[in-house]
N, C-alpha and C. Protein backbone atom coordinates (compact mmCIF):
# COMPACT_ATOMS: atom_id res chain seq x y z
N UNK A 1 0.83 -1.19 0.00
CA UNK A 1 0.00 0.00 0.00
C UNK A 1 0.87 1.25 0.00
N UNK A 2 2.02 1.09 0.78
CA UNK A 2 2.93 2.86 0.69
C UNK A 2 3.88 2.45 -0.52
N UNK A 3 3.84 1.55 -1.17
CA UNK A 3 4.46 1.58 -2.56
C UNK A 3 3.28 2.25 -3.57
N UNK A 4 2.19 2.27 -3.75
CA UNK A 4 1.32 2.54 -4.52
C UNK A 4 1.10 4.11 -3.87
N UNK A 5 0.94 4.36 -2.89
CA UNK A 5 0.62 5.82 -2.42
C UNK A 5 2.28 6.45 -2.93
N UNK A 6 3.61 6.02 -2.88
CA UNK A 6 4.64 6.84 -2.77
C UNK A 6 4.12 7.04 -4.68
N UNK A 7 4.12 5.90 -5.25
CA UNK A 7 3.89 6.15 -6.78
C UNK A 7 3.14 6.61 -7.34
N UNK A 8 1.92 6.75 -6.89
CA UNK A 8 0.48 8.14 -7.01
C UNK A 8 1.46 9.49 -6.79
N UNK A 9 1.89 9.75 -5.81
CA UNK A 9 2.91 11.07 -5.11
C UNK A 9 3.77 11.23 -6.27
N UNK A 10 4.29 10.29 -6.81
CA UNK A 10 6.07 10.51 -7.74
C UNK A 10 5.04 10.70 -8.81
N UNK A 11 4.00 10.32 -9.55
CA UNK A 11 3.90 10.69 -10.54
C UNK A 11 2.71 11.80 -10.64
N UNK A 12 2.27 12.54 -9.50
CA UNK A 12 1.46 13.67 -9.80
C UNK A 12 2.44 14.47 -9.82
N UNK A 13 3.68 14.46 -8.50
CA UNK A 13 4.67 15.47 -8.67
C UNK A 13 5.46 15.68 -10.03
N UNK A 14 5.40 14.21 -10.78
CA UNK A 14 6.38 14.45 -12.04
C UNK A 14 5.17 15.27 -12.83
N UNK A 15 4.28 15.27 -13.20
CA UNK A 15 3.20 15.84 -13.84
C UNK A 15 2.88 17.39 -13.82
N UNK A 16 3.48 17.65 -12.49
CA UNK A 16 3.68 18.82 -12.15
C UNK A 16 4.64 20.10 -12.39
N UNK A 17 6.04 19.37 -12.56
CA UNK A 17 7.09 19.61 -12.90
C UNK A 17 6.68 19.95 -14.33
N UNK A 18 6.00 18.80 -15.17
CA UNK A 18 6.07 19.13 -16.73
C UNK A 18 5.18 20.20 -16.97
N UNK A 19 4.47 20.38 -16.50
CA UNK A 19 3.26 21.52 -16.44
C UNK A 19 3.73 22.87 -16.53
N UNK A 20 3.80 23.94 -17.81
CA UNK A 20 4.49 25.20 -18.12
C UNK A 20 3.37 26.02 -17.13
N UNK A 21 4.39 26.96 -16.23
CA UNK A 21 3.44 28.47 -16.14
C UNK A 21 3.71 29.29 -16.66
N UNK A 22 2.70 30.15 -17.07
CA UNK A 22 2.94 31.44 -18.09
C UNK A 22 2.11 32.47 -17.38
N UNK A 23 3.64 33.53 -18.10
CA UNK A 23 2.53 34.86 -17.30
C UNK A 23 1.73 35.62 -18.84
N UNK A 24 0.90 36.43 -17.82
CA UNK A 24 0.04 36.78 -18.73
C UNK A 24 0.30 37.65 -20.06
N UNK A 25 1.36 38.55 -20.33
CA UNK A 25 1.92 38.84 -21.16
C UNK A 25 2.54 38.04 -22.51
N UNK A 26 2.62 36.96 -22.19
CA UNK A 26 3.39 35.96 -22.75
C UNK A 26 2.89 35.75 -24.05
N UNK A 27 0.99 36.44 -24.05
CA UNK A 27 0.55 36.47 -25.35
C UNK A 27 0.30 37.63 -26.67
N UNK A 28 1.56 38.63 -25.82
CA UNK A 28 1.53 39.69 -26.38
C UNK A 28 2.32 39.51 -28.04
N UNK A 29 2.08 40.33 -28.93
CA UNK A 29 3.14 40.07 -30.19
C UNK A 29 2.07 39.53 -31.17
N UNK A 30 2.84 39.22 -32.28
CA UNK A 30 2.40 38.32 -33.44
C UNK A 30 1.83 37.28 -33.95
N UNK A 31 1.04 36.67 -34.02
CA UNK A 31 1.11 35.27 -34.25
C UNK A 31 0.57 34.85 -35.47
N UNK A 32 0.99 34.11 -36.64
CA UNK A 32 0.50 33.33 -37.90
C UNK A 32 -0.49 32.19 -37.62
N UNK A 33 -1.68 32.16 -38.26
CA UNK A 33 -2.16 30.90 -38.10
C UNK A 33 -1.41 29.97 -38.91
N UNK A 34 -1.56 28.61 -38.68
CA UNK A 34 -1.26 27.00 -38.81
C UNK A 34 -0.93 27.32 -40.37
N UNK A 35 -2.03 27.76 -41.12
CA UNK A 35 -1.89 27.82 -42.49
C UNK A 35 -1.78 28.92 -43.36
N UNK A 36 -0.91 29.57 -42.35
CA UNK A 36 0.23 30.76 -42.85
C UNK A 36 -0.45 31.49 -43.52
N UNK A 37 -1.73 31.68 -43.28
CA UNK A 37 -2.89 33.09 -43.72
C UNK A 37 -3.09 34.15 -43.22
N UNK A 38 -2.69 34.00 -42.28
CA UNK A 38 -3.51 35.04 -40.97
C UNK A 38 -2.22 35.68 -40.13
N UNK A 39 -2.34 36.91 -39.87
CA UNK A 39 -1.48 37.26 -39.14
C UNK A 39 -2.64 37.94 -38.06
N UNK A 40 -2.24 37.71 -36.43
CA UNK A 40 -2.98 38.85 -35.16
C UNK A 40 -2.53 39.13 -34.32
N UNK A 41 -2.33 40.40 -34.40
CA UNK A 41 -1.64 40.92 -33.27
C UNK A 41 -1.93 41.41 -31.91
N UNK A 42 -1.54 40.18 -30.86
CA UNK A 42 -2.34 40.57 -29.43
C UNK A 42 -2.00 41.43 -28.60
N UNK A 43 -2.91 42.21 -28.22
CA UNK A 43 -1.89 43.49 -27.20
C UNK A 43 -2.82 43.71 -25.97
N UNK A 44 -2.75 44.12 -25.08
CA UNK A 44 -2.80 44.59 -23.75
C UNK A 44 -3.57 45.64 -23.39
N UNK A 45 -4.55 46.24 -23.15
CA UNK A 45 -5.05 47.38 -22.36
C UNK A 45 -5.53 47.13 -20.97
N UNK A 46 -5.18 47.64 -20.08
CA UNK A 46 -5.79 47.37 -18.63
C UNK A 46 -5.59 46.25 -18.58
N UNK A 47 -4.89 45.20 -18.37
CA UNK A 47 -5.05 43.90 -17.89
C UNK A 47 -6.02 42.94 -18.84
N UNK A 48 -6.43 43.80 -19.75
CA UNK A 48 -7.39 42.72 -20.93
C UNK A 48 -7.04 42.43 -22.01
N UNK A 49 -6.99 42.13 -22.42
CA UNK A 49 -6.21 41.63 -24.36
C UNK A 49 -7.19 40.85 -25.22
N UNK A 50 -6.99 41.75 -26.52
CA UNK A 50 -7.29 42.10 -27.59
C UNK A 50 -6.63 41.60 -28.70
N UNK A 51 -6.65 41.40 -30.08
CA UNK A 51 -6.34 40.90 -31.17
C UNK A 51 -6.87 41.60 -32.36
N UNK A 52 -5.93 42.01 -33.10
CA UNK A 52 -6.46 42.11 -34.59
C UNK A 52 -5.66 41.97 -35.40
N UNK A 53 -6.32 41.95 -36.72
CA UNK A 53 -5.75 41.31 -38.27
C UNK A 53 -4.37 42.42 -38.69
N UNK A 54 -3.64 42.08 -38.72
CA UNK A 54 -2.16 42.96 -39.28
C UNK A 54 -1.63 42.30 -40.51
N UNK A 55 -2.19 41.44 -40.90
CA UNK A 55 -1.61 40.37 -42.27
C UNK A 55 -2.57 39.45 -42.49
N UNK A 56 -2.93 39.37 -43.93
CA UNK A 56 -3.22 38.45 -44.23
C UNK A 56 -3.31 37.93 -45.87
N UNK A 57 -3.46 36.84 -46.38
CA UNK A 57 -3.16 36.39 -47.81
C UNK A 57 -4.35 36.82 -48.42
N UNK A 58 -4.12 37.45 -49.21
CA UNK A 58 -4.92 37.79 -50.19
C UNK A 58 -5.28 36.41 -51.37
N UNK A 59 -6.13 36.24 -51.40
CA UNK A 59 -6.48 35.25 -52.69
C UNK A 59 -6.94 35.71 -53.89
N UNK A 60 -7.03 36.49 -54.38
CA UNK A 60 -7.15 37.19 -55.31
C UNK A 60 -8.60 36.60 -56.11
N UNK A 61 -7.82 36.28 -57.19
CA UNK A 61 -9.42 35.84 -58.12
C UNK A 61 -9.99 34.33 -57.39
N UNK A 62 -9.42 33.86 -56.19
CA UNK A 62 -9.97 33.60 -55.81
C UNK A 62 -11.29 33.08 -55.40
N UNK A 63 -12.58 32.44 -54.64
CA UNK A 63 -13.80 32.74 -54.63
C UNK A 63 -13.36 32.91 -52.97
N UNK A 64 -12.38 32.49 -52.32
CA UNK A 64 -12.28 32.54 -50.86
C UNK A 64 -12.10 34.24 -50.70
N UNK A 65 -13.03 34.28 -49.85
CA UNK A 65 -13.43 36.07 -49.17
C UNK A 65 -14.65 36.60 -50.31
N UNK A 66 -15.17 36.38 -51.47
CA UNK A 66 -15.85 37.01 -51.55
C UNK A 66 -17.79 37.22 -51.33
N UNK A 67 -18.11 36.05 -50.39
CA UNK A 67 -19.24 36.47 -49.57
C UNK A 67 -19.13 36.14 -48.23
N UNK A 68 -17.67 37.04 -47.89
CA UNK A 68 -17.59 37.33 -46.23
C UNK A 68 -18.43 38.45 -45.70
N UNK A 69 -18.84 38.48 -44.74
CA UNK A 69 -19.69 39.15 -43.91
C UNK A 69 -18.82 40.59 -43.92
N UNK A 70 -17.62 40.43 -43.97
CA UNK A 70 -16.58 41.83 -43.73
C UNK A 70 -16.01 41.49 -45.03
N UNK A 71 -15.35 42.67 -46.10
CA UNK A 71 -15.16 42.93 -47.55
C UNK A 71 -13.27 42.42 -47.12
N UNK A 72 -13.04 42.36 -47.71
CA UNK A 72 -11.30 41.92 -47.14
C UNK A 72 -10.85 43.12 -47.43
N UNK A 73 -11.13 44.03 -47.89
CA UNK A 73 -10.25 45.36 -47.91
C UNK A 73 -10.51 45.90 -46.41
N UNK A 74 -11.38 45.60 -45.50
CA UNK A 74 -11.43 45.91 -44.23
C UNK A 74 -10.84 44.98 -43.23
N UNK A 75 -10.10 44.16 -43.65
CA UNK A 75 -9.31 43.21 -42.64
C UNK A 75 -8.64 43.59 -42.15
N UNK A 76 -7.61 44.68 -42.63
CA UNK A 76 -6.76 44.78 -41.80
C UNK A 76 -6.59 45.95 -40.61
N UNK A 77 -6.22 45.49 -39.30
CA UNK A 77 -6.65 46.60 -38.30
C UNK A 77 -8.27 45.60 -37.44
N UNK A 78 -9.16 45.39 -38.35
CA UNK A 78 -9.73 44.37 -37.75
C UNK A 78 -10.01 43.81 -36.58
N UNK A 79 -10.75 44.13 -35.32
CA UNK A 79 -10.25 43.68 -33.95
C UNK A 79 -11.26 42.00 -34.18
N UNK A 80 -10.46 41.21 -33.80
CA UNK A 80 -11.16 39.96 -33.75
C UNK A 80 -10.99 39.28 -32.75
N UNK A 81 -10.16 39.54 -31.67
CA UNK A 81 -10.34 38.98 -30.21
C UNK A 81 -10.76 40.20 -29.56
N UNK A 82 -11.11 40.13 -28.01
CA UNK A 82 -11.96 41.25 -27.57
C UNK A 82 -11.95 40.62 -26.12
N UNK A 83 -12.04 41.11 -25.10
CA UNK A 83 -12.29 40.75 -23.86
C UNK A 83 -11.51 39.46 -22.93
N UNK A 84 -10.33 38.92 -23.37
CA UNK A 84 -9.76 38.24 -22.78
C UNK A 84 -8.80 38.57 -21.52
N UNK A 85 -8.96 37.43 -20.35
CA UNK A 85 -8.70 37.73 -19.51
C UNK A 85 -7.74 36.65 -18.79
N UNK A 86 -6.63 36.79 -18.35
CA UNK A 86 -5.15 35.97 -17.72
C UNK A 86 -6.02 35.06 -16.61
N UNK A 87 -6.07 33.96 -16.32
CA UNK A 87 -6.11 33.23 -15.07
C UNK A 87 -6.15 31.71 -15.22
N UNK A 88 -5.54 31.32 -14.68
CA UNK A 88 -4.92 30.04 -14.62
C UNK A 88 -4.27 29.91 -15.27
N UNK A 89 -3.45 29.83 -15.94
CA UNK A 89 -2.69 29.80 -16.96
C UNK A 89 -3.39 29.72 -18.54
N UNK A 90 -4.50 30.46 -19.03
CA UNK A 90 -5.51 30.56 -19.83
C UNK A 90 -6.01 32.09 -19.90
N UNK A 91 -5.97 32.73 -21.00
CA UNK A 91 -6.59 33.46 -20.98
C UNK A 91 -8.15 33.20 -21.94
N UNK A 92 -8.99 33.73 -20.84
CA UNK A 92 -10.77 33.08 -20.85
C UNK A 92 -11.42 34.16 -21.13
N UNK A 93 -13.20 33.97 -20.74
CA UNK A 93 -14.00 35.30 -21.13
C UNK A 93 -13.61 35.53 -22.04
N UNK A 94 -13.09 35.28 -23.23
CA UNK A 94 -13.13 36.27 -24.53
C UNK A 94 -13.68 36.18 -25.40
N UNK A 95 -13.85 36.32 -26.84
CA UNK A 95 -14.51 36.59 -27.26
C UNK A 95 -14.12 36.98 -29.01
N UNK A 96 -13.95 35.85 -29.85
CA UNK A 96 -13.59 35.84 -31.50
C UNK A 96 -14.45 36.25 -32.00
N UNK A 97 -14.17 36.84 -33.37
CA UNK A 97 -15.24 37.55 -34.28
C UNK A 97 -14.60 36.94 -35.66
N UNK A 98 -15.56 35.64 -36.54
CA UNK A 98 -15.37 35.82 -37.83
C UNK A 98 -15.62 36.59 -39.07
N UNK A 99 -14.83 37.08 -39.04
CA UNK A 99 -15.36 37.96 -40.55
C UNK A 99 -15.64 37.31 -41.58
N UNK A 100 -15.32 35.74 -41.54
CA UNK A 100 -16.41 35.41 -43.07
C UNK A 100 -17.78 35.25 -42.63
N UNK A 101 -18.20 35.35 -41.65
CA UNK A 101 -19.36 34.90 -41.67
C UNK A 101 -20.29 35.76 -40.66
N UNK A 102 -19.38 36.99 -40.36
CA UNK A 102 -20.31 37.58 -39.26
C UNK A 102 -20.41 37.21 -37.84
N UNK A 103 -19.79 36.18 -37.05
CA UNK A 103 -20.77 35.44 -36.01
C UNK A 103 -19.48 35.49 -35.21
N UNK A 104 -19.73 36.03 -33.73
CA UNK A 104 -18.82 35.98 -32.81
C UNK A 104 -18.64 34.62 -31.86
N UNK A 105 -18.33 34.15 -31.08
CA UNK A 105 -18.35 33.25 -30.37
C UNK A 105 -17.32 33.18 -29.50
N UNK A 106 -18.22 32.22 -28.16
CA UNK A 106 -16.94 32.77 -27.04
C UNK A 106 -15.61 31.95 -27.11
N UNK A 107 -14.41 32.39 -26.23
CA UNK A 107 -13.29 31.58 -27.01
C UNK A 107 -12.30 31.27 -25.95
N UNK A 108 -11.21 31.10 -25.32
CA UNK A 108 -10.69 30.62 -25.02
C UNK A 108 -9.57 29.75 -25.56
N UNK A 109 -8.00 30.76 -24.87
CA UNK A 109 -6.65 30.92 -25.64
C UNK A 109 -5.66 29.77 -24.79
N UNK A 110 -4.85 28.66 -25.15
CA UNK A 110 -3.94 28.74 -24.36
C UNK A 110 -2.54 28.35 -25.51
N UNK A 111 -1.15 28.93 -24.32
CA UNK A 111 -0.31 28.56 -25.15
C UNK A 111 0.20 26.83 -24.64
N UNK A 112 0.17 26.28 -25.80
CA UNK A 112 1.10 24.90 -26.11
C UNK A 112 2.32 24.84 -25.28
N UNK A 113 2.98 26.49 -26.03
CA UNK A 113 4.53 26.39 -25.41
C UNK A 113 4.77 28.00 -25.95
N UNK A 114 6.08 28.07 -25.43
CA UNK A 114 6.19 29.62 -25.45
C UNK A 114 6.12 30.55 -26.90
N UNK A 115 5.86 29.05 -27.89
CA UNK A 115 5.32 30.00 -29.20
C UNK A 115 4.95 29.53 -30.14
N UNK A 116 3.51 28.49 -29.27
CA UNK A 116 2.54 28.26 -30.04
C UNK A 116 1.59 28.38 -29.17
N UNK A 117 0.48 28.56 -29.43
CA UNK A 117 -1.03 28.80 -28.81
C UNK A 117 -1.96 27.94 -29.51
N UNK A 118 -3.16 27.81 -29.08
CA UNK A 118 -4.29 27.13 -29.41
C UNK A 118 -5.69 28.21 -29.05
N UNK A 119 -6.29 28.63 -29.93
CA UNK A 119 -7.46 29.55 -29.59
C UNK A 119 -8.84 28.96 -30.30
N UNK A 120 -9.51 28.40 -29.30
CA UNK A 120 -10.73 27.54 -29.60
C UNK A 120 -12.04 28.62 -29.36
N UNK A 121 -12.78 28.59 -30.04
CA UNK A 121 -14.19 29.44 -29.98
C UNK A 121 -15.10 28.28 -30.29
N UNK A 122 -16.31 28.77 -29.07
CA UNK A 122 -17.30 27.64 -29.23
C UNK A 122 -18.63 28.16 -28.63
N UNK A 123 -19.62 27.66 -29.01
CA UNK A 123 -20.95 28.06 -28.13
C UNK A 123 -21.31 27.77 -26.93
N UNK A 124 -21.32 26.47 -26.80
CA UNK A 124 -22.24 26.19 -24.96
C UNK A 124 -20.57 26.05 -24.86
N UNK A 125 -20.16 24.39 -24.55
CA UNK A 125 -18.86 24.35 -24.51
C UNK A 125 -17.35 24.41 -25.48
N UNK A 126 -16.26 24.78 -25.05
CA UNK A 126 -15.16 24.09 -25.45
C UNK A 126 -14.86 22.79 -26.41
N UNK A 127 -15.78 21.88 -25.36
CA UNK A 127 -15.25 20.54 -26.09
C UNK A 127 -16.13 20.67 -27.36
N UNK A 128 -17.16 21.26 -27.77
CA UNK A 128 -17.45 21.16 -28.86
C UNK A 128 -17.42 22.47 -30.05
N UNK A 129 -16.20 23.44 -29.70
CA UNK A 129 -15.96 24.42 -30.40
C UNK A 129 -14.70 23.87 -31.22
N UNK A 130 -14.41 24.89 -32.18
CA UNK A 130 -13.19 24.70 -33.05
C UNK A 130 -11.92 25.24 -32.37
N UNK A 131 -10.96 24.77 -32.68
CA UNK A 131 -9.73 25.07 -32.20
C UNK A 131 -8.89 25.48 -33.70
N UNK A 132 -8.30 27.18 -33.61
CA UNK A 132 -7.18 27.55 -34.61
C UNK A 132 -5.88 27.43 -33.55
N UNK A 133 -4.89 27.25 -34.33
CA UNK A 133 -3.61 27.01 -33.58
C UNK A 133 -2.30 27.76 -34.68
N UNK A 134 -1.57 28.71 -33.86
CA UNK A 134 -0.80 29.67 -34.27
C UNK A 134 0.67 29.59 -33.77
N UNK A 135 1.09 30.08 -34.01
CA UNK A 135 2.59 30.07 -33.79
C UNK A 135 2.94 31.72 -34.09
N UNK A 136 3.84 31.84 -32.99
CA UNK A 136 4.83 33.45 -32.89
C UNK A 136 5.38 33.64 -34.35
N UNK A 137 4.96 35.01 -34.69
CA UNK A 137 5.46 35.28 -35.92
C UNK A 137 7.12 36.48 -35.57
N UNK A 138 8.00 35.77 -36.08
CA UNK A 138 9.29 36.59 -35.67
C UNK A 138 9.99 37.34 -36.08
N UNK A 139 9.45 37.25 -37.10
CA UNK A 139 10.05 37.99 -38.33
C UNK A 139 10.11 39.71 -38.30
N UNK A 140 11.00 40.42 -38.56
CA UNK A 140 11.07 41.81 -38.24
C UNK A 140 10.42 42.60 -38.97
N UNK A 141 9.49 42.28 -40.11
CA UNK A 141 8.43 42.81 -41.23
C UNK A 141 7.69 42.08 -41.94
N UNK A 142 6.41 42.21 -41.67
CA UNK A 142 5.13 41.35 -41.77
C UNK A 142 5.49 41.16 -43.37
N UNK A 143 4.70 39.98 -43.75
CA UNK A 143 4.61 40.14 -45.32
C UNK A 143 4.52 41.19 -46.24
N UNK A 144 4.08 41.61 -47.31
CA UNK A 144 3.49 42.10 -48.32
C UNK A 144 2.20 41.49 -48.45
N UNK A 145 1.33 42.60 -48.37
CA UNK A 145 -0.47 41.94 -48.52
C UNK A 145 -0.55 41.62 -50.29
């Protein structure tokens, strides 16, 4: 029995150890989505953070963007996160806005690791919202639109 209790103990503590804390800043800066379309830039007012569009791929003749809810010549500047807030290692309460389609939904950010994130928006819960996943953009000058 104190072999099984010491090994419950060794492996919540190892679990613990692997477990990143982040402070709340940590989601300030750049980030590209997964499929190198999207650029948003998260920033800070009062303790709340915000996001908007600073880059993104143009598709040209395309049919992708042209019956978005927002015209793509208004993307950029764009606020599409809104109301997020640091606690637990998550910033929660917030709040995505798609511009293809008009429709906000609540969302919930965390980072992977110190420069990748996961930002899921969903209706009732999480487990059944979508998850975009981004990575720190580092580069010292955004693309060319």
């Amino acid at each position: 029995m104190k072999y099984y209790l010491f090994l419950i103990l060794t492996l919540c503590n190892g679990i613990n150890l692997l477990s990143q804390t982040y402070t709340s800043d940590q989601i300030v800066g750049n980030w590209i989505s997964a499929e190198r379309d999207l650029i948003v830039n998260c920033y800070k007012v009062n303790d709340v953070f915000y996001g908007k569009i600073v880059w993104f791929k143009n598709y040209n003749d395309d049919l992708h963007g042209k019956n978005t809810a927002v015209p793509e010549d208004q993307w950029i500047n764009a606020i599409v996160m809104k109301h997020f807030v640091f606690s637990d290692n998550e910033w929660k309460d917030g709040e995505i806005y798609d511009l293809n389609s008009g429709k906000s939904y609540t969302s919930l950010i965390v980072l992977n690791d110190a420069n990748t994130l996961s930002c899921t928006g969903y209706v009732w819960l999480p487990i059944f919202g979508q998850t975009m996943r981004f990575t720190r953009y580092q580069e010292a000058k955004l693309p060319a639109l």
